[in-house]
N, C-alpha and C. Protein backbone atom coordinates (compact mmCIF):
# COMPACT_ATOMS: atom_id res chain seq x y z
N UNK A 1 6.06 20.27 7.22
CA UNK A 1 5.34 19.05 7.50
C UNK A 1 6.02 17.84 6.87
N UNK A 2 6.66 18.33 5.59
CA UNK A 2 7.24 16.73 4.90
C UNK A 2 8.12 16.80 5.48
N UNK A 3 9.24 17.07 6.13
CA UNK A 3 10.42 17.38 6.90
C UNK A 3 10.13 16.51 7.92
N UNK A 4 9.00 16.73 8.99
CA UNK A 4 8.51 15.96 9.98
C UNK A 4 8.32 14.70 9.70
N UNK A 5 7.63 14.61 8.73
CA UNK A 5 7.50 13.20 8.43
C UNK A 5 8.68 12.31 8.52
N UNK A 6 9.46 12.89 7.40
CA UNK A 6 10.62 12.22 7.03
C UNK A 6 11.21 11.77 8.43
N UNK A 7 11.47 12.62 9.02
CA UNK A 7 12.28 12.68 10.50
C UNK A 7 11.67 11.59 11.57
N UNK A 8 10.58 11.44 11.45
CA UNK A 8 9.96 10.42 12.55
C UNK A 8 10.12 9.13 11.36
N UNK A 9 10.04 8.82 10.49
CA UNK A 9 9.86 7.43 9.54
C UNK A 9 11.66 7.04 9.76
N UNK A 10 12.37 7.88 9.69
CA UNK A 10 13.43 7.40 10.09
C UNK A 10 13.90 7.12 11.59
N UNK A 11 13.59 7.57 12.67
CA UNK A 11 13.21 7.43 14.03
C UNK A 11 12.71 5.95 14.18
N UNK A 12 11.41 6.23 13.47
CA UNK A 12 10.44 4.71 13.43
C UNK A 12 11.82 3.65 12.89
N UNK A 13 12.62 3.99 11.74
CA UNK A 13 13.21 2.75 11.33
C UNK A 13 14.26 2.78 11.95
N UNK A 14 15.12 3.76 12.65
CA UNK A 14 16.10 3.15 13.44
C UNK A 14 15.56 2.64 14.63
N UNK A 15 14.34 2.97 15.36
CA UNK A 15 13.74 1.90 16.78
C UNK A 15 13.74 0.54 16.21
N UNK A 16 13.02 0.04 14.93
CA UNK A 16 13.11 -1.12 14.92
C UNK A 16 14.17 -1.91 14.35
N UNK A 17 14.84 -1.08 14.20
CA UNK A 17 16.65 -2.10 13.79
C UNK A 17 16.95 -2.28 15.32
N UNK A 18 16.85 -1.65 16.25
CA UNK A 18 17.11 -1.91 17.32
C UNK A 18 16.03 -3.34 18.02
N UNK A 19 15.25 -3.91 17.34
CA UNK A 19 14.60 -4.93 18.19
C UNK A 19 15.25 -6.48 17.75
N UNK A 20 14.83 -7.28 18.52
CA UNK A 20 15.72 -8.85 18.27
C UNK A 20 14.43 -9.47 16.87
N UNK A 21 15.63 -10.16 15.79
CA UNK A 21 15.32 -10.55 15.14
C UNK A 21 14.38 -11.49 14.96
N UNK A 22 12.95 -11.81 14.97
CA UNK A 22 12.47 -12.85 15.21
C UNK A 22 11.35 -12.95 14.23
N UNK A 23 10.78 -13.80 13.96
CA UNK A 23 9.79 -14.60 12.89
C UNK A 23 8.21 -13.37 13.53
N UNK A 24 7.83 -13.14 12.91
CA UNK A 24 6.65 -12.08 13.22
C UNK A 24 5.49 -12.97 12.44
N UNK A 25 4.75 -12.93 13.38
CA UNK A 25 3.04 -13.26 13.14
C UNK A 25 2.53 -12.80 11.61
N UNK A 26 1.86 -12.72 10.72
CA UNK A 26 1.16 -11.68 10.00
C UNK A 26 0.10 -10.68 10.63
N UNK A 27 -0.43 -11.30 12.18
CA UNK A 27 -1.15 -10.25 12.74
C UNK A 27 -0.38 -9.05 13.26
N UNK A 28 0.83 -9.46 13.11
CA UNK A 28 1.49 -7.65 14.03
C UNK A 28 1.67 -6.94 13.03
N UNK A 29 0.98 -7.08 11.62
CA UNK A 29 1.64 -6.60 10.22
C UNK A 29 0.40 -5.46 10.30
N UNK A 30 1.46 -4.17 10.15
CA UNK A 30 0.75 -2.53 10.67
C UNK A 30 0.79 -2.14 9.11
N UNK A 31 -0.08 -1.24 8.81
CA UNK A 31 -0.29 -0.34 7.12
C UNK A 31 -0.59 1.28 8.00
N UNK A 32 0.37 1.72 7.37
CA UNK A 32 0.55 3.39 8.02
C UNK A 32 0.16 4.11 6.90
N UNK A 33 -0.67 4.90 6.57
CA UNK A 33 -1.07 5.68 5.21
C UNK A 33 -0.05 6.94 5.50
N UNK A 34 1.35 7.19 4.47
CA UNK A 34 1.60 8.75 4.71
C UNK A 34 1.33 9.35 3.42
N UNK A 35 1.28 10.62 3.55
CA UNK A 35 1.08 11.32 2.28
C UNK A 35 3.00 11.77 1.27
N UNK A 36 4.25 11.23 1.98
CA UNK A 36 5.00 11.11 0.90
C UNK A 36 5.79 9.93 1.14
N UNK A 37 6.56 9.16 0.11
CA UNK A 37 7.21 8.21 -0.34
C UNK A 37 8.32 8.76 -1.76
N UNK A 38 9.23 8.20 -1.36
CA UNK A 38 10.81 8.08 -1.74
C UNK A 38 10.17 7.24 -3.46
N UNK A 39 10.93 7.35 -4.43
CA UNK A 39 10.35 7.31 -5.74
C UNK A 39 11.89 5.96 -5.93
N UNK A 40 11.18 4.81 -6.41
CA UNK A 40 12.33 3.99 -7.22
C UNK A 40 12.11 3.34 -8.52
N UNK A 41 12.69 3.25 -9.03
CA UNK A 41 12.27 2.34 -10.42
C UNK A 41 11.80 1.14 -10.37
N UNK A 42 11.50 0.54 -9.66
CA UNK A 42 10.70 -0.54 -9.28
C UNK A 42 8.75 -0.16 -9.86
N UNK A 43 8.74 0.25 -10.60
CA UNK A 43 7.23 0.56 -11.14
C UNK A 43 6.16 -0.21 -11.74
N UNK A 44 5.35 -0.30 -11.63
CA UNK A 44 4.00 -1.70 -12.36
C UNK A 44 3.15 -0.87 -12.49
N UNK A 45 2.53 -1.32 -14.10
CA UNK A 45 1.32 -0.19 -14.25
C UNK A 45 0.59 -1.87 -14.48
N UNK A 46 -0.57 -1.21 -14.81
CA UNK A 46 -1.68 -2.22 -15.34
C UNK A 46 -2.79 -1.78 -16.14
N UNK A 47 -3.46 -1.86 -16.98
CA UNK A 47 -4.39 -1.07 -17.25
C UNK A 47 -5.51 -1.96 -17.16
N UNK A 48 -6.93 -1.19 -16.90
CA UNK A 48 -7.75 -2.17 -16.96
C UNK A 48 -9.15 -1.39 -18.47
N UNK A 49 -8.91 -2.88 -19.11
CA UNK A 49 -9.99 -2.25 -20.97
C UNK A 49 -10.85 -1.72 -20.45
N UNK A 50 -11.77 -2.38 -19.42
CA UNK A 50 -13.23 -1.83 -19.23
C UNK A 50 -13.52 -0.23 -18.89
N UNK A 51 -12.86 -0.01 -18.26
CA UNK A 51 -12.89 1.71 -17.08
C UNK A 51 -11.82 2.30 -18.09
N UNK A 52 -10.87 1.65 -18.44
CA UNK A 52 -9.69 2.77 -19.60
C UNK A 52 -9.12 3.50 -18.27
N UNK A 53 -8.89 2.80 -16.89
CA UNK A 53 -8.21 3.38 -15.90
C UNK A 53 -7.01 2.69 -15.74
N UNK A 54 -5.82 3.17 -14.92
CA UNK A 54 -4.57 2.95 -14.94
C UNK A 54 -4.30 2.91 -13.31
N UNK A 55 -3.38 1.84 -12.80
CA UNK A 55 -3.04 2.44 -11.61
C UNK A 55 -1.02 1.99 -11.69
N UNK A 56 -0.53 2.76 -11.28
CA UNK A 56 1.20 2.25 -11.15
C UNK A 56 1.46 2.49 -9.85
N UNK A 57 2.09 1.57 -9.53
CA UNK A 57 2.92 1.14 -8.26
C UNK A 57 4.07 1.04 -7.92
N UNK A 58 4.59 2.17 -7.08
CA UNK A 58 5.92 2.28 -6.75
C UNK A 58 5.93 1.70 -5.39
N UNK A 59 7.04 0.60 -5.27
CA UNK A 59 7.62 -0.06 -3.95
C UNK A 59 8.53 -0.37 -3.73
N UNK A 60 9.28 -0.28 -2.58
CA UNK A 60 10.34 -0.80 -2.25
C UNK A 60 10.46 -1.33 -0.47
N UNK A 61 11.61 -2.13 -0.33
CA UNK A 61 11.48 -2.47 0.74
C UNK A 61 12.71 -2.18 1.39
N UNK A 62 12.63 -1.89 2.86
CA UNK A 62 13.88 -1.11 3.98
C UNK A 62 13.62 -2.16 4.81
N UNK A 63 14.38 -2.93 5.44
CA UNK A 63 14.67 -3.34 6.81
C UNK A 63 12.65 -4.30 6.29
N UNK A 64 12.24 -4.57 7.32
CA UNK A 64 10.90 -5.47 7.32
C UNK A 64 9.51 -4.28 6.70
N UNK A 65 9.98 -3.25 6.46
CA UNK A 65 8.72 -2.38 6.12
C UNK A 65 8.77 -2.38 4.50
N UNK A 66 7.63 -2.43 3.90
CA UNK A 66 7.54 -1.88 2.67
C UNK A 66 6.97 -0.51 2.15
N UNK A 67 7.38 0.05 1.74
CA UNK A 67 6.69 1.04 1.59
C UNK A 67 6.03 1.28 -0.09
N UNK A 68 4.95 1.53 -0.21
CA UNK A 68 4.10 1.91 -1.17
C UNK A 68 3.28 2.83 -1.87
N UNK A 69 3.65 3.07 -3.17
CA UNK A 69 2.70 4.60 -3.52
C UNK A 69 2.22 4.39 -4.63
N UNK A 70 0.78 4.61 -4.81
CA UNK A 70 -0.05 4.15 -6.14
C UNK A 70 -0.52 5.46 -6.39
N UNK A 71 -0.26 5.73 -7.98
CA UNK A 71 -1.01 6.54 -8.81
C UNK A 71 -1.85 6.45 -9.57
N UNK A 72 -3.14 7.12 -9.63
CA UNK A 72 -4.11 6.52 -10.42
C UNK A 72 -5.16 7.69 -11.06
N UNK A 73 -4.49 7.90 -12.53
CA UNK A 73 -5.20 9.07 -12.92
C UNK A 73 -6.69 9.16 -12.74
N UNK A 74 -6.68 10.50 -12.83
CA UNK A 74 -8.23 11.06 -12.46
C UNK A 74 -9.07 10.76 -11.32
N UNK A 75 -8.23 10.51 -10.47
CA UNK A 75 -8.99 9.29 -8.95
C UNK A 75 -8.54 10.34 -7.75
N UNK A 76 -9.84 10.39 -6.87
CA UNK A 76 -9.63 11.08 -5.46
C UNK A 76 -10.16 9.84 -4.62
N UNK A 77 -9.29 10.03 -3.56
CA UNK A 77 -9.56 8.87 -2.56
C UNK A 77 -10.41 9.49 -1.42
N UNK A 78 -11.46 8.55 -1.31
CA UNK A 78 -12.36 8.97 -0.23
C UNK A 78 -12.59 7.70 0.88
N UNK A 79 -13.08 8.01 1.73
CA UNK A 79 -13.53 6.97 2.64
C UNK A 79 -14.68 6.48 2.28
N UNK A 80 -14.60 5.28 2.53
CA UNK A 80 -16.14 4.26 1.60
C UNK A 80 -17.26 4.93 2.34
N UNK A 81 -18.35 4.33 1.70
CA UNK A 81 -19.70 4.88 1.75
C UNK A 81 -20.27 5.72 1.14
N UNK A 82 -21.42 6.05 1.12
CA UNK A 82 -22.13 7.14 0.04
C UNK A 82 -22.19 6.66 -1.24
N UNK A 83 -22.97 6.89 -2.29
CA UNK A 83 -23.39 6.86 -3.24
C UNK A 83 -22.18 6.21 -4.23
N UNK A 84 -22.51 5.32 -5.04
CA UNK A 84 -21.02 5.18 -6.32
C UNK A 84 -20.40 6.13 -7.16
N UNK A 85 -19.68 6.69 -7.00
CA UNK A 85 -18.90 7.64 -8.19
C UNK A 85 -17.97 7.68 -8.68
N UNK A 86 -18.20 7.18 -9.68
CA UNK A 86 -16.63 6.99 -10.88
C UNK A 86 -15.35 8.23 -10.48
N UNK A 87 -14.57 7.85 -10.27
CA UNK A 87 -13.63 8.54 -9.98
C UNK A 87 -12.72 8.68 -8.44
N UNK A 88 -13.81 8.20 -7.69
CA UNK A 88 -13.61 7.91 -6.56
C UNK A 88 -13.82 6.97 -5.59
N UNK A 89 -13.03 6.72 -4.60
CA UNK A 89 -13.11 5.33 -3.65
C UNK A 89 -11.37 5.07 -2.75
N UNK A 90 -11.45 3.74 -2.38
CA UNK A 90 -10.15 3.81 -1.73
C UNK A 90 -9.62 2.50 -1.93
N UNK A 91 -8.76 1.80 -1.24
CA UNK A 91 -7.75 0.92 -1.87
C UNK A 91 -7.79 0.09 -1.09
N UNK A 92 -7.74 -1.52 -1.18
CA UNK A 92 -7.94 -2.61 -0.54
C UNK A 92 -6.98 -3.32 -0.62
N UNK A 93 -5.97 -3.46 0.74
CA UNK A 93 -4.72 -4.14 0.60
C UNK A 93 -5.05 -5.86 0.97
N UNK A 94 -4.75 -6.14 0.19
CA UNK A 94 -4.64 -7.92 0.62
C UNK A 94 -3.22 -8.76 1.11
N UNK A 95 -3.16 -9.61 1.64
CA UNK A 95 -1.55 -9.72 1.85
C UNK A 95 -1.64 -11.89 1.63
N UNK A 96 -1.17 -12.34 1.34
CA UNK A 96 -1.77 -13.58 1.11
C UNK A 96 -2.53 -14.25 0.85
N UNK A 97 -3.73 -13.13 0.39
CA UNK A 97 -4.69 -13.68 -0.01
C UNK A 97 -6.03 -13.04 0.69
N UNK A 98 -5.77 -12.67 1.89
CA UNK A 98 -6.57 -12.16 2.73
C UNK A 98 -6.75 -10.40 2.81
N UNK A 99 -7.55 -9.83 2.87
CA UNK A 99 -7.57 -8.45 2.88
C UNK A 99 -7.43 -7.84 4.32
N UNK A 100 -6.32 -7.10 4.43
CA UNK A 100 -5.63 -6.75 5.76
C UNK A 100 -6.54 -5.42 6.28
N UNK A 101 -6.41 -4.22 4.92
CA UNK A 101 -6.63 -2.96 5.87
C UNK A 101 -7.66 -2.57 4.20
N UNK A 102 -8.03 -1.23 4.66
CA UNK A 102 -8.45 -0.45 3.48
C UNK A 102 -8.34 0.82 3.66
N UNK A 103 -7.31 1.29 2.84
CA UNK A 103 -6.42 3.16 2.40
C UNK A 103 -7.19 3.72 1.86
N UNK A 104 -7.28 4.78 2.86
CA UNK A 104 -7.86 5.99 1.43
C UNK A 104 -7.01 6.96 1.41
N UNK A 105 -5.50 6.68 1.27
CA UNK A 105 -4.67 7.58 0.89
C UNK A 105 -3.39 7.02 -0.37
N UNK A 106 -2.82 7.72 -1.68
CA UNK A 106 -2.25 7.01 -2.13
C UNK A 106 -0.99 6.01 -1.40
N UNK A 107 -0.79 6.38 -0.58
CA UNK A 107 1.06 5.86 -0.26
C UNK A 107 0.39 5.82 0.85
N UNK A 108 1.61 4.61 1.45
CA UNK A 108 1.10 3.48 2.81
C UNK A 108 2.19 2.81 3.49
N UNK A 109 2.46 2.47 4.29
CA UNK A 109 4.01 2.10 4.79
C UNK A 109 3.44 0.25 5.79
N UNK A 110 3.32 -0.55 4.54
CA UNK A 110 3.20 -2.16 5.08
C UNK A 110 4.53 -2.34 6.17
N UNK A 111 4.25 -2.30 6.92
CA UNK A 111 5.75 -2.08 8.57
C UNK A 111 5.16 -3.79 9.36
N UNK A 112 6.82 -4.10 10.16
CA UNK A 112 6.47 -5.11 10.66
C UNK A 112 6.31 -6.67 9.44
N UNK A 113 6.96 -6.33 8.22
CA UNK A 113 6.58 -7.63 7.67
C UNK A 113 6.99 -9.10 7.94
N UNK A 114 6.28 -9.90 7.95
CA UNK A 114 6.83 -11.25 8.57
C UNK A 114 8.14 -11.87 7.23
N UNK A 115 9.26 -12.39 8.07
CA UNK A 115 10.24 -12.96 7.03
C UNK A 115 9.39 -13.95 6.12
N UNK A 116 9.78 -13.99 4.89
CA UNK A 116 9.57 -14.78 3.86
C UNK A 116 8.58 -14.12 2.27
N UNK A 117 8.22 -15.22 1.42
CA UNK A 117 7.67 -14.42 0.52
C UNK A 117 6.42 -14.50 0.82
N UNK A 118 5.52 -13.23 0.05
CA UNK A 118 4.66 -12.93 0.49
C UNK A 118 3.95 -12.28 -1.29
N UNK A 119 2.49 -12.68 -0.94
CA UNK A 119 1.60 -12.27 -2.08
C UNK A 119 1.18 -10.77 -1.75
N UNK A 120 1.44 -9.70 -2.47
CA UNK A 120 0.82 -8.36 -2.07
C UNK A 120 -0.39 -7.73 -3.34
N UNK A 121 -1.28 -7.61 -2.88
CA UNK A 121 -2.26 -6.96 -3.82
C UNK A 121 -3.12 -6.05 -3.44
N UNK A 122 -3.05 -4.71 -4.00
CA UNK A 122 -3.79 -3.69 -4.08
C UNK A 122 -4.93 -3.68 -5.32
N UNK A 123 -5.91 -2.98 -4.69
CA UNK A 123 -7.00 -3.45 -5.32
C UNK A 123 -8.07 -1.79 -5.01
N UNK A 124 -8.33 -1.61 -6.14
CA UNK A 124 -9.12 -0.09 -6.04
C UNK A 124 -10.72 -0.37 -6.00
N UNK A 125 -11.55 0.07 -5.00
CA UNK A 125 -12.86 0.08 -4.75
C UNK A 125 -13.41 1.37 -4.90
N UNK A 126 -15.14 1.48 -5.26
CA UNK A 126 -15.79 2.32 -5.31
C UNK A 126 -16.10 3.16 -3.92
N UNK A 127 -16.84 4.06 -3.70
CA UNK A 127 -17.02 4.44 -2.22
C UNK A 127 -17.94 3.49 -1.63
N UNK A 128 -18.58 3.00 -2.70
CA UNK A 128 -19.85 1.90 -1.83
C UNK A 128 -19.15 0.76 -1.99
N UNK A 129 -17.97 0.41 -2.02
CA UNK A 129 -17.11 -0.88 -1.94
C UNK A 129 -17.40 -1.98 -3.22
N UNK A 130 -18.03 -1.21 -4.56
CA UNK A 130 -17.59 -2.35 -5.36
C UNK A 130 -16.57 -2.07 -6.29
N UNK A 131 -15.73 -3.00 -6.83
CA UNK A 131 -14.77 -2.95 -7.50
C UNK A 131 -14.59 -2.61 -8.78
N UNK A 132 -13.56 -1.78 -8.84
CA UNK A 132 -12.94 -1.18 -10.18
C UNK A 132 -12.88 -2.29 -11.54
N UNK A 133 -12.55 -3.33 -10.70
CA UNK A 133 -11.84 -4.23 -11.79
C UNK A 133 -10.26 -3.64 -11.69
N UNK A 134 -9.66 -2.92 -11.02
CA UNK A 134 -8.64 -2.64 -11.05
C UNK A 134 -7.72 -3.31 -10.15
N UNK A 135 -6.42 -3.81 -10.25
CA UNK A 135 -5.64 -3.98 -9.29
C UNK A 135 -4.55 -4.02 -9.77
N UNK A 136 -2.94 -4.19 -9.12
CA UNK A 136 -2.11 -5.00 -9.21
C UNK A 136 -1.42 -6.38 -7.90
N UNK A 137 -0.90 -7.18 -8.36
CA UNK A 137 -0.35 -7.99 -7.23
C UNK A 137 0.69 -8.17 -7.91
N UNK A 138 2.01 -8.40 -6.77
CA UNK A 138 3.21 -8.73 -7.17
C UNK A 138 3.77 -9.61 -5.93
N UNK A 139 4.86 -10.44 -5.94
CA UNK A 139 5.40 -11.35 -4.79
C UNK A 139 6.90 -9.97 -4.14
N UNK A 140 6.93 -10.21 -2.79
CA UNK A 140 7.68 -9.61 -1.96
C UNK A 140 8.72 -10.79 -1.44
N UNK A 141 9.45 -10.31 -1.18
CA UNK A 141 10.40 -11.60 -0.57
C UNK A 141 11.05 -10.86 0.88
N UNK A 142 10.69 -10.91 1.84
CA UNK A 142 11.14 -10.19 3.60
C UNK A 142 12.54 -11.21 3.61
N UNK A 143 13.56 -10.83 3.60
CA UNK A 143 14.91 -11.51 4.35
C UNK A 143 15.06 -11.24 5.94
């Protein structure tokens, strides 16, 4: 299955080296949840006092896609709703300010990014959608 993966994400990135270079909307901006991602030293932890929870963020960027993988001890990702329970919930991507999608898987493939810099922030929610207090944001720069 990780074999497969791999094999179509590279498929996916040689189709779009093949398209004409052009200024992209932020609406054509796609978030693909996969379950693996390529590991770089590019890492951000954060901690937050209140919860004594941690999340680190591995990213890097290929061609207009970013790809992303957050670890966050003691945390299972679920799909929102149901009751609040410490330990669990899913992840709220924002991209300028605005909140694009919401993951409930660690690692995510931001594809399609529009040229220029860009504000990225992940942000961890409860299952009933209130907040950790957790996040990180960092600036991206698309060439």
């Amino acid at each position: 299955m990780g074999r497969t993966i791999i094999i179509l994400l590279i498929i996916g990135l040689l189709a779009t080296g093949c398209s004409k270079d052009r200024p992209r909307a932020l609406a054509e901006l796609e978030i693909i949840p996969v379950s693996y991602s390529e590991k770089d030293s590019n890492v951000l932890e954060v901690m937050s006092q209140q919860e004594r929870k941690a999340i680190k963020i591995n990213h890097h960027i290929k061609n207009k896609d970013i790809y992303v993988e957050c670890y966050i001890p003691n945390f299972v990702f679920k799909e929102k709703g149901g009751s609040k329970k410490n330990g669990e919930g899913h992840l709220g991507i924002f991209v300028d300010g605005k909140l694009i999608d919401e993951i409930y898987t660690a690692a995510f493939i931001l594809k399609n990014f529009p040229k220029g810099e860009h504000s990225i922030k992940v942000e961890v929610f409860h299952n009933d959608s209130s907040r950790y207090n957790l996040s990180k944001t960092w600036i991206e720069s698309i060439k």
